[in-house]
C-alpha atoms as a PDB file:
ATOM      1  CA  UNK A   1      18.961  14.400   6.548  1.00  0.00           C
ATOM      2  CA  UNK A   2      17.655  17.272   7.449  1.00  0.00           C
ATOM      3  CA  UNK A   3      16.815  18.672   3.681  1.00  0.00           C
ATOM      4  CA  UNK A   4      15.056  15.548   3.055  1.00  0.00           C
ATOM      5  CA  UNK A   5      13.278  15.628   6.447  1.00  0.00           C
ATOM      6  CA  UNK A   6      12.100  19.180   5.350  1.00  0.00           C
ATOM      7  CA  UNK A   7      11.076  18.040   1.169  1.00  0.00           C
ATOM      8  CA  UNK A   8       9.353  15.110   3.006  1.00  0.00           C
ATOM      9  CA  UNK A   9       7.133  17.543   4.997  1.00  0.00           C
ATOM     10  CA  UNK A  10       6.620  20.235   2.182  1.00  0.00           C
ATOM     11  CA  UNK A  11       5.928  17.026  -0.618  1.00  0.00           C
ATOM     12  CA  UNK A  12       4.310  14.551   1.987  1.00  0.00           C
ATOM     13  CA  UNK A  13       1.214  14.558  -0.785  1.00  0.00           C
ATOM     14  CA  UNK A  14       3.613  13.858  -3.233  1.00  0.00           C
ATOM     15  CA  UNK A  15       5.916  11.180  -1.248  1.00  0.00           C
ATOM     16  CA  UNK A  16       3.212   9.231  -0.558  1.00  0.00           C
ATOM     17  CA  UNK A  17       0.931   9.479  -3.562  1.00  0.00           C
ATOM     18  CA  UNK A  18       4.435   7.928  -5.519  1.00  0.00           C
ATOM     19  CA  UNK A  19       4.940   5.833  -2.603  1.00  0.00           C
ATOM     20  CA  UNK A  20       1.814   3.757  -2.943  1.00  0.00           C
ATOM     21  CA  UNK A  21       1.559   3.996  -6.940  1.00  0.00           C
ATOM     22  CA  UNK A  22       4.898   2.131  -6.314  1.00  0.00           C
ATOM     23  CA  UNK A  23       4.038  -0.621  -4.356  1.00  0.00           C
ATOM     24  CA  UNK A  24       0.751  -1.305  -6.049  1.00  0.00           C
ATOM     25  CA  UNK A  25       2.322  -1.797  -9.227  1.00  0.00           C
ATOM     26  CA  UNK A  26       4.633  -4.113  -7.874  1.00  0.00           C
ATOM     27  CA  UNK A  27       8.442  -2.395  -6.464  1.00  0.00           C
ATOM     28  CA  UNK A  28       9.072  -4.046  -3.663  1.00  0.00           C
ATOM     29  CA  UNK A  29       8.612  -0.380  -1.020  1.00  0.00           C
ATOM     30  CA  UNK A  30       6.294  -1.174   1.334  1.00  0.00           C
ATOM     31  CA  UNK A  31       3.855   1.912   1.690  1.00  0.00           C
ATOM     32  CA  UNK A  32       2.735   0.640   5.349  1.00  0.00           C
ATOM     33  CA  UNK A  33       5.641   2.560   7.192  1.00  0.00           C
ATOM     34  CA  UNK A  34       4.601   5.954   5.024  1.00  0.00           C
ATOM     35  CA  UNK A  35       1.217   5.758   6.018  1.00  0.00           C
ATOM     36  CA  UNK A  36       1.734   5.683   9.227  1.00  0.00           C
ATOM     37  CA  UNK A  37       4.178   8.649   9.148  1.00  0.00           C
ATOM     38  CA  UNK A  38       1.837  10.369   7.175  1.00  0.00           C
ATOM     39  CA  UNK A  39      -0.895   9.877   9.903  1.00  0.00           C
ATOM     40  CA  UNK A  40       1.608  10.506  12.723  1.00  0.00           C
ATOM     41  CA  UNK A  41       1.916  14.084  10.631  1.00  0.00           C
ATOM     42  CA  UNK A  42      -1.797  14.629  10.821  1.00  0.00           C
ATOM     43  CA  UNK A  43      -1.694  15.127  14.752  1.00  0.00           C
ATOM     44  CA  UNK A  44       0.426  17.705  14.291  1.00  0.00           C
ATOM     45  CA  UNK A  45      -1.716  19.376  11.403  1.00  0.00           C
ATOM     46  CA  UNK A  46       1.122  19.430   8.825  1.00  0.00           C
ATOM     47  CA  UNK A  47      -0.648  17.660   6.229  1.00  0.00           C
ATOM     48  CA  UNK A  48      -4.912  16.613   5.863  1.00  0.00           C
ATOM     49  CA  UNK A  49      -5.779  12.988   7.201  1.00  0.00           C
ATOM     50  CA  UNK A  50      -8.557  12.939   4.751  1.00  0.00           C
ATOM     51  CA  UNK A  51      -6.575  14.165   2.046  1.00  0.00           C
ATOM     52  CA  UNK A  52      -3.831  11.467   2.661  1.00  0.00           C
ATOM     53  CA  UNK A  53      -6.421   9.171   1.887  1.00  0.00           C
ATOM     54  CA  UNK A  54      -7.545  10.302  -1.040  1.00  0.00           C
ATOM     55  CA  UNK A  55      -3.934  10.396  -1.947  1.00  0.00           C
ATOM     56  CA  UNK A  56      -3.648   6.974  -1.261  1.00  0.00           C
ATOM     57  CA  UNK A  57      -6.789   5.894  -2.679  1.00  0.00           C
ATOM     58  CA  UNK A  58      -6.192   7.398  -6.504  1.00  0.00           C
ATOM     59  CA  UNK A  59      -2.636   6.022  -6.636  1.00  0.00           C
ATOM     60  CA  UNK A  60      -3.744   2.584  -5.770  1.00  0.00           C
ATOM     61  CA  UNK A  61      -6.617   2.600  -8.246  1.00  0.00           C
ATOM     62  CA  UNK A  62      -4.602   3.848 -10.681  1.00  0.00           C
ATOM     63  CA  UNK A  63      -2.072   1.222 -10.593  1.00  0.00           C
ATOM     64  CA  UNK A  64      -4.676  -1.606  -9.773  1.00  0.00           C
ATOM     65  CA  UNK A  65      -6.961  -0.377 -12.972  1.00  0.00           C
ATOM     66  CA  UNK A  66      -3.685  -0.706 -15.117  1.00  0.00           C
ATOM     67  CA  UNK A  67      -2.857  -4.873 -13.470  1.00  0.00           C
ATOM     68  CA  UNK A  68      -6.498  -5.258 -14.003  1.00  0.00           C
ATOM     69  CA  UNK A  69      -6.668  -3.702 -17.845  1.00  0.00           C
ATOM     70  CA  UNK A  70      -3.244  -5.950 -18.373  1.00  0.00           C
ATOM     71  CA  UNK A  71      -4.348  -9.119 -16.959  1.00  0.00           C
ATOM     72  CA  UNK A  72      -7.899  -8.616 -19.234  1.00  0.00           C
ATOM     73  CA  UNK A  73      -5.601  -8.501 -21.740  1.00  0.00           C
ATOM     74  CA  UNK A  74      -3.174 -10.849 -21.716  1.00  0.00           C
ATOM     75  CA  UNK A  75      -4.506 -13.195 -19.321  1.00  0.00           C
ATOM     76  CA  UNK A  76      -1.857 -15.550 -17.614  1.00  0.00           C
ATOM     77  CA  UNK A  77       1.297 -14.109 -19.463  1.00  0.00           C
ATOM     78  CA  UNK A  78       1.067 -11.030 -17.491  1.00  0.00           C
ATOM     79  CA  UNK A  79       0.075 -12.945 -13.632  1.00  0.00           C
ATOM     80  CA  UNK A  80       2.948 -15.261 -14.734  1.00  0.00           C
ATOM     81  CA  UNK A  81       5.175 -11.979 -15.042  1.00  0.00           C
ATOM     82  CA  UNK A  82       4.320 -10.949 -11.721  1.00  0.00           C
ATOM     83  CA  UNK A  83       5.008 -14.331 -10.082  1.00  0.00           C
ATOM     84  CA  UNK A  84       8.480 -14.163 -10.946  1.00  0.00           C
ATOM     85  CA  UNK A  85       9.058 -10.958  -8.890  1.00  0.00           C
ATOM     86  CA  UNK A  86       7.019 -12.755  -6.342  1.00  0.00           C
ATOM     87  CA  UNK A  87       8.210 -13.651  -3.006  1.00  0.00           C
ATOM     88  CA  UNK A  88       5.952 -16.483  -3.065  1.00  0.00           C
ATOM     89  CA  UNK A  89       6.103 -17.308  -6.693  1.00  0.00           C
ATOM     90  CA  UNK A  90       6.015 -21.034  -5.950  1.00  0.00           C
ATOM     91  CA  UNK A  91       2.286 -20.666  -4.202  1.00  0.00           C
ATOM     92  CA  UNK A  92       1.425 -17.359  -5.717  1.00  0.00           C
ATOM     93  CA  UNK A  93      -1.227 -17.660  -8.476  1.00  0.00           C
ATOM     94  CA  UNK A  94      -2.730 -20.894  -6.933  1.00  0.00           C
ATOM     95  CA  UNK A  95      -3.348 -19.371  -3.441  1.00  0.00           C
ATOM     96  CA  UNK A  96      -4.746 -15.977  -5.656  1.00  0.00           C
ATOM     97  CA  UNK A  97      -6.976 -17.700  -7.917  1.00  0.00           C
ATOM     98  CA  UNK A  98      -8.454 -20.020  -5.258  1.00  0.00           C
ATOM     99  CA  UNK A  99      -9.304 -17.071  -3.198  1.00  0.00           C
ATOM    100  CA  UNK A 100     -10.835 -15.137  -5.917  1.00  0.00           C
ATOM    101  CA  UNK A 101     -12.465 -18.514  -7.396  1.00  0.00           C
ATOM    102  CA  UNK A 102     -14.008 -18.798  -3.859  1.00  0.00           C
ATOM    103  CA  UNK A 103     -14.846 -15.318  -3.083  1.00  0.00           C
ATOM    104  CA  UNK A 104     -15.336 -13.215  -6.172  1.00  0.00           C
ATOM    105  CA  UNK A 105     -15.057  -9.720  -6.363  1.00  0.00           C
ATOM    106  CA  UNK A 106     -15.609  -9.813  -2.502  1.00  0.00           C
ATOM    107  CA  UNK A 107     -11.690 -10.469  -2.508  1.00  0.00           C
ATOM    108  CA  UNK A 108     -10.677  -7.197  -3.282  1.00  0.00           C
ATOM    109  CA  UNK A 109     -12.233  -6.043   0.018  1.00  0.00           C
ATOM    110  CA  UNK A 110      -9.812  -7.750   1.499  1.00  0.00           C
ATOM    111  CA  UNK A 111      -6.336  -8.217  -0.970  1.00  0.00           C
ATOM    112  CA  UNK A 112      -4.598  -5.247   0.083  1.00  0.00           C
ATOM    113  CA  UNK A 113      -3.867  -6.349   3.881  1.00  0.00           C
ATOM    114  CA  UNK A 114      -2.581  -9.871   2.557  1.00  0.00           C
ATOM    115  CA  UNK A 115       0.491  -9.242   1.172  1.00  0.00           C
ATOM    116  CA  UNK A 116       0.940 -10.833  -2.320  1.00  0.00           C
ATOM    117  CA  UNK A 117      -2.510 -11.142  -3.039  1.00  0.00           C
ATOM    118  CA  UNK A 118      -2.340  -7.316  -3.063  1.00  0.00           C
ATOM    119  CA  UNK A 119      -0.652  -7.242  -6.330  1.00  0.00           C
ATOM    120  CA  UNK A 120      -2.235 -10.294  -8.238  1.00  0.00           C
ATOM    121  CA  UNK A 121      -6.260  -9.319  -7.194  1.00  0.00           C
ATOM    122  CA  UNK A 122      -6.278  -7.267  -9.750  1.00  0.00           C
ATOM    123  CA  UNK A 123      -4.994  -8.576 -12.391  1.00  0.00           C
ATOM    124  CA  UNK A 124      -6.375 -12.227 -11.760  1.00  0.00           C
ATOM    125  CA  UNK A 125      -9.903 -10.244 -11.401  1.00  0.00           C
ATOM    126  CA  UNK A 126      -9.035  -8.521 -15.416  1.00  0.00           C
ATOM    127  CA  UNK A 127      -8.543 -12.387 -16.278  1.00  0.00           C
ATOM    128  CA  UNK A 128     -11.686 -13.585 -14.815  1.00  0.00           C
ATOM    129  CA  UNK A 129     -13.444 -11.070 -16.448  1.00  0.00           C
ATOM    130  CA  UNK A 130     -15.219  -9.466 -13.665  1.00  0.00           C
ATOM    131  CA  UNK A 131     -16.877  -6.727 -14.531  1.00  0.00           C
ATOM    132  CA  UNK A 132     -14.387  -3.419 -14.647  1.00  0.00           C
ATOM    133  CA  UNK A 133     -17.170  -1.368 -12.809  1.00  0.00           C
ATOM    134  CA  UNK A 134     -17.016  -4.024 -10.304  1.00  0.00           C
ATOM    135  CA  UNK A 135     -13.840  -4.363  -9.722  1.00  0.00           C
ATOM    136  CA  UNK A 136     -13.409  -0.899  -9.140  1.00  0.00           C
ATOM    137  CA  UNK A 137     -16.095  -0.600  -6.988  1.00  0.00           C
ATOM    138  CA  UNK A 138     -14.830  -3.242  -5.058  1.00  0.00           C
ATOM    139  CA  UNK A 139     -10.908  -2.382  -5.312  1.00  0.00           C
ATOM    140  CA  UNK A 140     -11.848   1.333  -4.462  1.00  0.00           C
ATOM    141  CA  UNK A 141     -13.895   0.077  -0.852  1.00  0.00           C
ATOM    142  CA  UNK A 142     -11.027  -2.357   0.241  1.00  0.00           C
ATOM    143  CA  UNK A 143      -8.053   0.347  -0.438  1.00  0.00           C
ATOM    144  CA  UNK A 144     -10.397   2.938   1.232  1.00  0.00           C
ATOM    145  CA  UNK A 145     -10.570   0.109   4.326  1.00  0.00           C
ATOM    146  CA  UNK A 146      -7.011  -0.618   4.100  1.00  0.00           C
ATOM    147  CA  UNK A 147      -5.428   3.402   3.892  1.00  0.00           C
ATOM    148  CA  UNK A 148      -8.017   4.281   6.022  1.00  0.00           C
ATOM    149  CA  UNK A 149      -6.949   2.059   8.673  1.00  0.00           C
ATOM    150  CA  UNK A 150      -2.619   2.592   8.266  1.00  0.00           C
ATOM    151  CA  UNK A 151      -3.347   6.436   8.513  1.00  0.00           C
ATOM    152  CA  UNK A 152      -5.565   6.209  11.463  1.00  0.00           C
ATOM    153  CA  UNK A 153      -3.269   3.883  12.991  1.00  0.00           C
ATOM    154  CA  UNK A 154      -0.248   6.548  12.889  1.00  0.00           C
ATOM    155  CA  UNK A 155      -2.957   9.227  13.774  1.00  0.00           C
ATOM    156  CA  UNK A 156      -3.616   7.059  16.940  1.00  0.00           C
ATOM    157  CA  UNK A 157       0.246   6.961  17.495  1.00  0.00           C
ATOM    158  CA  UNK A 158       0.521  10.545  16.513  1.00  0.00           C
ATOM    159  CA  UNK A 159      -2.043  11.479  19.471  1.00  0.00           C
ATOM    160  CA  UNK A 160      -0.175   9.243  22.167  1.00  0.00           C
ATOM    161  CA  UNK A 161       3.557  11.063  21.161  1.00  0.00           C
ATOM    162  CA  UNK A 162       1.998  14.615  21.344  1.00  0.00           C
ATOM    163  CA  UNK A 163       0.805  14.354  24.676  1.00  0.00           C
ATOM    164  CA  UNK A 164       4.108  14.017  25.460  1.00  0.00           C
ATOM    165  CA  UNK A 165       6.007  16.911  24.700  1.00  0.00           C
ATOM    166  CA  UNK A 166       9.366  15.645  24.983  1.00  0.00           C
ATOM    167  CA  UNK A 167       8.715  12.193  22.917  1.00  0.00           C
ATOM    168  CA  UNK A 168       6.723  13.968  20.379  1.00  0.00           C
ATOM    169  CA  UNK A 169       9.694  16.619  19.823  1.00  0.00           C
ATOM    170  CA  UNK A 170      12.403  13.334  19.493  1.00  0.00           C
ATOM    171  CA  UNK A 171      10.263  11.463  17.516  1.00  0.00           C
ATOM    172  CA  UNK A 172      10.093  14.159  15.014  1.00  0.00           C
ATOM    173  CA  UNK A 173      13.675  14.734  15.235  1.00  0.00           C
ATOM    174  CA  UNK A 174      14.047  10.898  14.014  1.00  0.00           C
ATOM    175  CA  UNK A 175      10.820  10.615  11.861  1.00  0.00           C
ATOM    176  CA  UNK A 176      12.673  10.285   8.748  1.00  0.00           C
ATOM    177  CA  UNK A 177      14.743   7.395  10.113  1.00  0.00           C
ATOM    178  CA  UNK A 178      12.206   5.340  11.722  1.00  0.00           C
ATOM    179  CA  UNK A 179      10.389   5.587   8.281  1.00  0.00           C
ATOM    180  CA  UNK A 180      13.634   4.489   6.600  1.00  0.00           C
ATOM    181  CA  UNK A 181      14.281   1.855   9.052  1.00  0.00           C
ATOM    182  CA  UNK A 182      10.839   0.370   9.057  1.00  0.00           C
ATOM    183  CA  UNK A 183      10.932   0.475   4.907  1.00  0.00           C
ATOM    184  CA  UNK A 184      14.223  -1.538   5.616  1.00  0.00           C
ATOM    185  CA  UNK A 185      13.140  -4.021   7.746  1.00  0.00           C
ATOM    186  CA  UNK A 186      10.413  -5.233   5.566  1.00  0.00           C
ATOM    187  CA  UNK A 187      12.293  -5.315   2.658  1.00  0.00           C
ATOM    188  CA  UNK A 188      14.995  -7.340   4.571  1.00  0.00           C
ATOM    189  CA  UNK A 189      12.341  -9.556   6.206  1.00  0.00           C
ATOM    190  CA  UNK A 190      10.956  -9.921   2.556  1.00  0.00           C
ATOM    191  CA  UNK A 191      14.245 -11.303   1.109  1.00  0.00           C
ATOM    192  CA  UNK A 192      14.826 -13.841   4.004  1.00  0.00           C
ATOM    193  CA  UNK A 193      11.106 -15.126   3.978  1.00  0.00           C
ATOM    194  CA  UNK A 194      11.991 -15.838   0.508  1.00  0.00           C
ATOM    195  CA  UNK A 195      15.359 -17.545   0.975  1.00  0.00           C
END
């Protein structure tokens, strides 16, 4: 544990750059617990909060640009693809396409803190045939909002453990497994939701 512990904080770029590349094309590793680690590490200056989200922010364009370029391309075959990994495949395109039928581009904004809509925005937005510009004007502002606010929130956690010594030196001892544990959880609560 302790080797990876140690890669973690000598690749944490790395980590989470593949992290979120990951989950925004569509594994099922939720990125949230990773951001907030990576925040947490910010208190502590071992890696650059503004740097962790620009991380963030080119591995989630990158992946949304290709969903987007894909569902451009081949339309419903590829959002009917991703609805069969879904965890709400029954409601997934219908609740997606209403949204961005209803909102627009403006949906992007907000897709990456509703989970599922996350992954079909951008593709459903290639389909529709917003403009690419657009969308990744729009996709870039919302993933801006939505690393922005996971790293800040384990920056704000980070400060509260620090000022006390004792937690601070414990939670880093356990870092690794929290992060594990939380990645866990979701995926577990994931599985049941769908069951």
């Amino acid at each position: 544990m302790g080797a990876f512990k140690v890669m973690l904080l000598h690749h944490a770029y790395s980590v989470l750059f593949g992290w979120v590349l990951l989950e925004q094309a569509g594994m099922p590793v939720p990125s949230i617990p990773v951001m907030l680690a990576a925040g947490t590490l910010s208190t502590s200056h071992k890696i650059n909060l503004f740097y962790a989200i620009g991380v963030s922010l080119v591995a989630s364009l990158i992946a949304d640009s290709a969903w987007y370029w894909l569902g451009r391309r081949y339309g419903r075959k590829i959002i009917d693809f991703l609805c069969r990994f879904s965890l709400e495949s029954s409601t997934c395109v219908v609740k997606t396409q209403g949204t961005m039928s209803r909102r627009g581009p403006v949906t992007l904004l907000f897709a990456k803190f509703v989970p599922g809509l996350s992954t079909m925005a951008p593709p459903i937005a290639g389909q529709a045939r917003i403009p690419y510009l657009t969308f990744l004007l729009y996709d870039g502002m919302g993933t801006l909002l939505w690393a922005a606010a996971w790293l800040l929130a384990g920056r704000f956690f980070g400060d509260i453990a620090e000022k006390s010594t004792k937690f601070y030196e414990g939670l880093g001892h356990f870092a690794v497994l929290l992060v594990a544990a939380a990645v866990i959880a979701v995926i577990v609560w994931r599985i049941v939701k769908l069951r």
